[in-house]
Protein backbone atom coordinates (compact mmCIF):
# COMPACT_ATOMS: atom_id res chain seq x y z
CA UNK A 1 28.93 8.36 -9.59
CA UNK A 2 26.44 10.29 -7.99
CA UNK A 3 26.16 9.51 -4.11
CA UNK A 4 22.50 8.49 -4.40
CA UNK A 5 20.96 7.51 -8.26
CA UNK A 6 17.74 5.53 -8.85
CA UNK A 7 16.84 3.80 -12.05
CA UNK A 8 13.06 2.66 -12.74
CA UNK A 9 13.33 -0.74 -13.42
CA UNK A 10 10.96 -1.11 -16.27
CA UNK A 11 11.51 -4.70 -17.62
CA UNK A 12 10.68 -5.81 -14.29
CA UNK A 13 7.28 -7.31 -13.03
CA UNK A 14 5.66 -7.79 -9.55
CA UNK A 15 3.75 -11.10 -8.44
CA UNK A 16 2.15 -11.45 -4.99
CA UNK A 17 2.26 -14.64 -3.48
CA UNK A 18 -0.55 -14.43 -0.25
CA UNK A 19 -2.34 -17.33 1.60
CA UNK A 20 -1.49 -19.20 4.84
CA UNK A 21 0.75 -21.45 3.10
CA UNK A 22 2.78 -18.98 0.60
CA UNK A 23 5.59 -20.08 2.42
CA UNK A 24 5.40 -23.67 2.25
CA UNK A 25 4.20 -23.63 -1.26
CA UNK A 26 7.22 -21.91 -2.26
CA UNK A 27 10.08 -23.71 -0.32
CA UNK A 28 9.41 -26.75 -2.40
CA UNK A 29 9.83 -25.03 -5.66
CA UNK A 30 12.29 -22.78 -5.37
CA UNK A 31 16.56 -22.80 -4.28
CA UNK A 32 16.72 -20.17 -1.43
CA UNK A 33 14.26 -20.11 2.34
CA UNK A 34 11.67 -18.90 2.66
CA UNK A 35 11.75 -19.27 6.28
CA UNK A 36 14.66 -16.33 5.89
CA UNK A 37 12.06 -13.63 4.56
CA UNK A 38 10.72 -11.20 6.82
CA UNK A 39 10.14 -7.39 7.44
CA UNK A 40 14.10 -6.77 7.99
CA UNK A 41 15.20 -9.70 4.82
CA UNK A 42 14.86 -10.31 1.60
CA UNK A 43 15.98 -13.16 -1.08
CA UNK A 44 17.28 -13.95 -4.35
CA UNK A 45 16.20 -17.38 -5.23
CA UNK A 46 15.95 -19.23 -8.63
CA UNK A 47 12.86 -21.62 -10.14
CA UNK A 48 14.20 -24.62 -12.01
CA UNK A 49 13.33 -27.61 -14.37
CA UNK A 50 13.75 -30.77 -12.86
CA UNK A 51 16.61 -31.61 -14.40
CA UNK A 52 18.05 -28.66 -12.25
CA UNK A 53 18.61 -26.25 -15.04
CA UNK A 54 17.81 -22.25 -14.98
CA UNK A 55 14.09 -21.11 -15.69
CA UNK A 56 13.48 -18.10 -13.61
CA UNK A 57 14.94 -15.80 -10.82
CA UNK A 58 13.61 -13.27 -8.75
CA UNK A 59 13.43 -11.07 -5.74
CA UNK A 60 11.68 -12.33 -2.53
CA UNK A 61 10.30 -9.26 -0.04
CA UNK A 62 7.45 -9.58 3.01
CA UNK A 63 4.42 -7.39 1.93
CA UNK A 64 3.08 -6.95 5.35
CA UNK A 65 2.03 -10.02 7.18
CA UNK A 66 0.03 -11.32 4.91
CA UNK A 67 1.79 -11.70 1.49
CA UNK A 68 4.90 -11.95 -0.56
CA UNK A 69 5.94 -9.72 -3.07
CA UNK A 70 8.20 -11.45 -5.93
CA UNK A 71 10.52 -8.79 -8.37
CA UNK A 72 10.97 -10.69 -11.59
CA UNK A 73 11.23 -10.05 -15.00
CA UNK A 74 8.51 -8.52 -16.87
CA UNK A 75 8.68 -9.91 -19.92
CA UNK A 76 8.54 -13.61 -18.78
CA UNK A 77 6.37 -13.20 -15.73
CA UNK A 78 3.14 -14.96 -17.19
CA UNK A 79 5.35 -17.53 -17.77
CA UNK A 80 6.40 -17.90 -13.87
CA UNK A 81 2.73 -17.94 -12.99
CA UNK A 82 1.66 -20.20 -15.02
CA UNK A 83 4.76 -22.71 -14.00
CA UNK A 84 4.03 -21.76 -10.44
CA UNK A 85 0.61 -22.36 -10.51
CA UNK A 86 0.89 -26.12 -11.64
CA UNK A 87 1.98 -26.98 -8.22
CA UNK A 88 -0.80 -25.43 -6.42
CA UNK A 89 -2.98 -28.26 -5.80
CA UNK A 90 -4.66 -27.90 -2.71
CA UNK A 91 -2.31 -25.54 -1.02
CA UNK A 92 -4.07 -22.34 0.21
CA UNK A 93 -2.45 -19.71 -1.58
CA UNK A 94 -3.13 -17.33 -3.74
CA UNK A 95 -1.02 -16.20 -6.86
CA UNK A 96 -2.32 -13.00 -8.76
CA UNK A 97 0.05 -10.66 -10.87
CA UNK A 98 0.85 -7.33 -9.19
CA UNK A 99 2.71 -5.40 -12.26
CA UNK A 100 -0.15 -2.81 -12.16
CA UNK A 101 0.09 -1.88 -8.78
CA UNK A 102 3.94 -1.67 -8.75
CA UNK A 103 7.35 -0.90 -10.08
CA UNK A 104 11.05 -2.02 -9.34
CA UNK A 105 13.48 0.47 -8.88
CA UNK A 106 17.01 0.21 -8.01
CA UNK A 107 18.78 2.31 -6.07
CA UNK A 108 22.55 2.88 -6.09
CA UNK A 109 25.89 5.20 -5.36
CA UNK A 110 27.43 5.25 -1.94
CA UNK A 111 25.19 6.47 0.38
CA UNK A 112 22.27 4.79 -1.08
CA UNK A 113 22.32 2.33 1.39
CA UNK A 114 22.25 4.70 4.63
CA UNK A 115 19.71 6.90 3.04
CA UNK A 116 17.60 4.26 3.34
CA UNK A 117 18.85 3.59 7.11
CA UNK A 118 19.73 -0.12 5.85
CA UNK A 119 22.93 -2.06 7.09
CA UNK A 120 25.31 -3.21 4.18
CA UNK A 121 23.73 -6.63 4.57
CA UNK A 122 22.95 -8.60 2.00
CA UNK A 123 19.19 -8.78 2.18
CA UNK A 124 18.87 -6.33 4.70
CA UNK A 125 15.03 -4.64 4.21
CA UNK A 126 12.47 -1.99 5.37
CA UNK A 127 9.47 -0.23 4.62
CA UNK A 128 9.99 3.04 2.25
CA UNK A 129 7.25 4.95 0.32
CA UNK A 130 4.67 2.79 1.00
CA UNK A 131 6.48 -0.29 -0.29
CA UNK A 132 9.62 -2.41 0.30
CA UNK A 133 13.33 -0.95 0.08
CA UNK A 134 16.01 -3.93 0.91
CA UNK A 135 20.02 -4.27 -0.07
CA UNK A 136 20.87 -6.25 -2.95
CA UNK A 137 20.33 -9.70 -1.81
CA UNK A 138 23.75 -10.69 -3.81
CA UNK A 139 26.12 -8.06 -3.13
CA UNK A 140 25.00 -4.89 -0.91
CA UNK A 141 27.82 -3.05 -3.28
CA UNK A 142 25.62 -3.08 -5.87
CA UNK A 143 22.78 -0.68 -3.89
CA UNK A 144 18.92 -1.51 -3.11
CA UNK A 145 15.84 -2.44 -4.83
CA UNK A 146 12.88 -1.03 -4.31
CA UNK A 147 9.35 -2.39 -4.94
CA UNK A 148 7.40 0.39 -4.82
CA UNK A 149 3.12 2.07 -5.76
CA UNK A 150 3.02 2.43 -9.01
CA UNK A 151 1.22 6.19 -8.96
CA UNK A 152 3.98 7.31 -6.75
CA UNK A 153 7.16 5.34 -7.11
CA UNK A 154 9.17 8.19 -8.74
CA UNK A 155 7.80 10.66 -6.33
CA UNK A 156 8.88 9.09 -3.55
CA UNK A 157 12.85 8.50 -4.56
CA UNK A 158 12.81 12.04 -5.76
CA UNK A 159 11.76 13.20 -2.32
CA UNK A 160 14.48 11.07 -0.96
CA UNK A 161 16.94 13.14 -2.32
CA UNK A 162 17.48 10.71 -4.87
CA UNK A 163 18.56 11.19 -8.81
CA UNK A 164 17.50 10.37 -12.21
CA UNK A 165 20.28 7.85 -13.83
CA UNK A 166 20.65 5.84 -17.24
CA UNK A 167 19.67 2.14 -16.83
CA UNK A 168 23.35 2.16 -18.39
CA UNK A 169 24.90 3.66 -15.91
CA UNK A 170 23.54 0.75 -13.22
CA UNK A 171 24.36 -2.12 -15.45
CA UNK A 172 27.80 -0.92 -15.29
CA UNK A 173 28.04 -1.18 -11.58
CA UNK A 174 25.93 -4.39 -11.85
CA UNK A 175 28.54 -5.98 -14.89
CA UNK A 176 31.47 -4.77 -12.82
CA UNK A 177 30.57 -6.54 -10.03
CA UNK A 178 29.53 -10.06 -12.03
CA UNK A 179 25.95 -10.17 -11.27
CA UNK A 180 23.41 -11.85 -13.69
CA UNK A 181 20.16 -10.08 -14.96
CA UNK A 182 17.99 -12.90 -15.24
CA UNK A 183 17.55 -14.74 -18.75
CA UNK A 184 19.84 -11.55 -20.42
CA UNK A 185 22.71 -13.37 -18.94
CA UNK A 186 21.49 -17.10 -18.33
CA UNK A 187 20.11 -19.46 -21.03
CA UNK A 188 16.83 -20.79 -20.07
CA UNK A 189 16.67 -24.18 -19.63
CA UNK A 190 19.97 -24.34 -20.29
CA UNK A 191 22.00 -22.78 -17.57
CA UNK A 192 23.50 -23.97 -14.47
CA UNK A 193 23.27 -22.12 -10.96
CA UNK A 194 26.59 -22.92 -9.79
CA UNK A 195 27.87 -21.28 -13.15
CA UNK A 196 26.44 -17.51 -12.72
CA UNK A 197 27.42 -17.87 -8.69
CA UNK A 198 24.17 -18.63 -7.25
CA UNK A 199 26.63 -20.28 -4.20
CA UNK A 200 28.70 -17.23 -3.43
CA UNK A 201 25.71 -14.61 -3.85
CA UNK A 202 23.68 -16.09 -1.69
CA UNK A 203 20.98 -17.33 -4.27
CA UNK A 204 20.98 -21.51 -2.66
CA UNK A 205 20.15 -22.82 0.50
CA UNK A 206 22.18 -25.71 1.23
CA UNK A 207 19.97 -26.97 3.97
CA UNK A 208 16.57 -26.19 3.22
CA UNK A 209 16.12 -29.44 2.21
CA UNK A 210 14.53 -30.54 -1.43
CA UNK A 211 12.80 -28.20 -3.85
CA UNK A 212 12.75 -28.77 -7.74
CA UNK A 213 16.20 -29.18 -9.27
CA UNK A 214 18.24 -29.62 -5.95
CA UNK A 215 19.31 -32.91 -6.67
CA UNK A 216 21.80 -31.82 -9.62
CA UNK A 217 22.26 -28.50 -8.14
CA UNK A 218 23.68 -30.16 -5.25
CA UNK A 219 25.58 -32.94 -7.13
CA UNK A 220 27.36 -30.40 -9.35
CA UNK A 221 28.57 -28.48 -6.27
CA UNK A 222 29.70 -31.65 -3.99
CA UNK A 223 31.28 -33.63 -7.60
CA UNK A 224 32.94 -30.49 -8.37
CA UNK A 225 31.47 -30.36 -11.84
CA UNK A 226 31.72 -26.74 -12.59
CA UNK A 227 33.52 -26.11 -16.23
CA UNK A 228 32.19 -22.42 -16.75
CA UNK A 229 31.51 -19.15 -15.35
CA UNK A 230 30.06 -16.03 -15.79
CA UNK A 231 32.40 -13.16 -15.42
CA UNK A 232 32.70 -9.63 -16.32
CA UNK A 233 35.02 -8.96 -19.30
CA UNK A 234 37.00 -5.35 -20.45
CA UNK A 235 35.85 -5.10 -24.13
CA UNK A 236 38.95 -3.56 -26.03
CA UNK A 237 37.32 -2.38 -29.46
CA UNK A 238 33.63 -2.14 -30.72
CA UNK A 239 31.18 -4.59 -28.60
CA UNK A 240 29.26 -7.37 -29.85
CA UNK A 241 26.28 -8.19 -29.62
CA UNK A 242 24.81 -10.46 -26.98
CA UNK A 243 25.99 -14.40 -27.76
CA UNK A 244 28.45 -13.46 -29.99
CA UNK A 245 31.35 -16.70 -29.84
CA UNK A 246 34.06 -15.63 -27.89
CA UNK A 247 37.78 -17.54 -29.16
CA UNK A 248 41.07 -18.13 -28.66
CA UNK A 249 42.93 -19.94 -31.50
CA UNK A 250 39.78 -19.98 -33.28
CA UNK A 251 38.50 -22.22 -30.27
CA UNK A 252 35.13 -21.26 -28.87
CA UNK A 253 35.58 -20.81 -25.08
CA UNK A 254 32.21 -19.12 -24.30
CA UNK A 255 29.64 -16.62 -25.16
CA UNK A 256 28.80 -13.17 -24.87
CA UNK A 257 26.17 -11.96 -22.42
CA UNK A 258 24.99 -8.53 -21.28
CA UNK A 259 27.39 -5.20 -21.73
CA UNK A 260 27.76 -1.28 -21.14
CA UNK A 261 30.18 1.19 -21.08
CA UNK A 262 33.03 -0.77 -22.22
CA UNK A 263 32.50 -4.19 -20.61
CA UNK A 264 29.99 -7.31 -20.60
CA UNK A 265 29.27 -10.03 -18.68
CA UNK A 266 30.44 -13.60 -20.39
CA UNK A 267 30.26 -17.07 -19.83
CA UNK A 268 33.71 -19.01 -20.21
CA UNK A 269 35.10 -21.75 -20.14
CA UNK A 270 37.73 -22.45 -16.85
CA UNK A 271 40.95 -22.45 -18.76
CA UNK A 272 39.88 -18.74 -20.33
CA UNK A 273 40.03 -17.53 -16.22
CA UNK A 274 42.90 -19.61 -14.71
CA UNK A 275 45.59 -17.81 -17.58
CA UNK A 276 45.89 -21.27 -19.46
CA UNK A 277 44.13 -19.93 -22.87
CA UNK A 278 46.08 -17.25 -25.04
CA UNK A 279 44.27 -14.04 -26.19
CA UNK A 280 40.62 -14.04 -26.04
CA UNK A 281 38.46 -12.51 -28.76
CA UNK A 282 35.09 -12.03 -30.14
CA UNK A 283 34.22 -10.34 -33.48
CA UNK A 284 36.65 -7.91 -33.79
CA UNK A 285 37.08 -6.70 -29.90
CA UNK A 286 39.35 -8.33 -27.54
CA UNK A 287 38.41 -9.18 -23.95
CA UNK A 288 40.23 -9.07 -20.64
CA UNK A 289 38.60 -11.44 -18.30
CA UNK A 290 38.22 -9.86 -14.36
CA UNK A 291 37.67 -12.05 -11.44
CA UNK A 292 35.37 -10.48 -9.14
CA UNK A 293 36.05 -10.11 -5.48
CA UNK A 294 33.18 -13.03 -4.11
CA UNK A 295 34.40 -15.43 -6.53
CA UNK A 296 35.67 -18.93 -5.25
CA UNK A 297 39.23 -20.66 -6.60
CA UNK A 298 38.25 -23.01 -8.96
C-alpha cells in the first residue's frame, strides 16, 4: 500500500442541511448527535423506518457555521431528501442537494491521517482544500473522507502529495476491516443496525434520546436479539456475485454482500462465526469467516 492513496468517491452525493434549526431537525430523525458535530468532529449516523429497520446512512461534517454537509450515496440521495423533507414542517431549515458543488473522496495508507494533521480519532475533522477532511467516523484504520469543490477536488489531493488508487484497492482495506458501504451491504428496509455494527463503530447514540426507529434499535440491543452479522469472509475459489446463498449442509446461513481482491463482506448467521457450523460455501467458492478486531462476543 502506498503511504498516502486517494480514491474519488463517485457513487457518492452531497446534501446541505443549513437553517437555525438543522440540528434539531435532524436529532429526531436520525441514530447518532448531532450535538457531537463541529469544526474538529464528524458522524456516521443512519435514517430509519419506524419499525427501526435500515433506509439510509451517511456522513455528518460542519460546513462553516452555518450548515451541514451530509456524504451519502449518490444513487439514492433524492430519495433521502425527499424522506427528510416530510418532517420539515415548520422547522427553519433548509435542505437543497449539493452533488454539483462537491465530491467525496477517501483518503487512505498510513500516513494519510498525519498528512492531514488529524489525530487517529474516530471523527476527528478539519478544513482541507477548501472543504472538510475528517477520520473515518467508524474506524480511523480505514483513512479519511474528504468532502471537497467539485472544480478542484483532485487538484487539491494531488498537491497533497497524494496518489491515484483503484476504488478496488480501498474496498479491500474497507472489507478487511468489516465496514458496510451503505445499501451494497445492507438491505433496505430490511436490515438491522445492530447487525452491520452500528454499536461498536460508533454509528448510535445511546443517550440522545428518541429519533425514528430507536425504540427497536434499542430493544434489540438491551433483549439481546442479535442472530446475524456482517463480517468479512476469505473467498477460496471464483467469487460470487453479490446475494449469492451462502451454505453449510445445504443450509442457508447468510448472504453474500460486497467483495474485492479475494474477500467480501457477508451477512451470517451466529452459529457460521462461533465454529458451530461445518464448511461454509457459496456457488462454487468456499469462505473463511474473519472476526474483526472491534467486534463484540456474541
Amino acid at each position: 500500500m502506498r503511504d498516502k492513496s486517494f480514491v474519488l468517491l463517485d457513487d457518492r452525493g452531497v446534501l446541505r442541511i443549513s437553517g437555525p434549526d438543522r440540528a434539531a431537525f435532524l436529532q429526531g430523525i436520525i441514530s447518532n448527535d448531532v450535538a457531537k458535530v463541529s469544526a474538529t468532529q464528524a458522524i456516521w449516523a443512519a435514517f430509519l423506518t419506524p419499525q427501526g429497520k435500515y433506509l439510509h446512512d451517511f456522513f455528518l461534517a460542519e460546513e462553516g457555521e452555518d450548515s451541514l454537509l451530509l456524504d451519502c450515496e449518490a444513487a439514492r440521495r433524492a430519495d433521502l431528501l425527499k424522506r427528510m423533507k416530510i418532517f420539515k414542517l415548520r422547522a427553519k431549515v433548509d435542505l437543497a442537494d449539493a452533488s454539483e458543488s462537491f465530491r467525496v473522496a477517501a483518503l487512505f495508507g498510513p500516513a494519510a491521517l498525519e498528512s492531514l494533521g488529524l489525530p487517529a480519532r474516530p471523527g476527528a475533522a478539519t478544513s482541507f482544500g477548501g472543504g472538510i477532511a475528517f477520520a473515518d467516523p467508524r474506524l480511523p484504520e480505514l483513512g479519511a473522507r474528504a468532502i471537497l469543490p467539485r472544480d478542484s477536488a483532485q487538484e487539491s489531493l494531488e498537491q497533497a502529495s497524494f496518489e491515484a488508487a483503484a476504488l478496488a484497492d480501498y474496498d479491500a482495506l474497507r472489507i478487511g476491516l468489516g465496514l458496510p458501504d451503505g445499501s451494497r451491504d445492507m438491505e433496505v428496509e430490511k436490515a438491522i443496525l445492530l447487525e452491520n455494527g452500528f454499536d461498536e463503530l460508533g454509528g448510535v447514540d445511546w443517550d440522545k434520546g428518541c429519533y425514528m426507529g430507536q425504540e427497536l434499535t434499542a430493544r434489540t440491543k438491551y433483549r439481546a436479539l442479535i442472530k446475524k452479522r456482517l463480517l468479512p469472509v476469505r473467498i477460496d475459489g471464483p467469487t460470487p456475485p453479490p446475494d449469492t446463498p451462502i451454505l453449510s449442509n445445504g443450509r442457508e446461513v447468510g448472504r453474500l454482500r460486497s467483495s474485492a481482491k479475494g474477500q467480501a463482506l457477508a451477512l451470517l448467521r451466529l452459529e457460521a462465526l462461533n465454529g458451530e457450523a461445518p464448511e461454509l460455501v457459496a456457488d462454487e467458492a468456499k469462505l473463511s469467516p474473519q472476526r474483526p478486531a472491534w467486534l463484540r462476543s456474541q
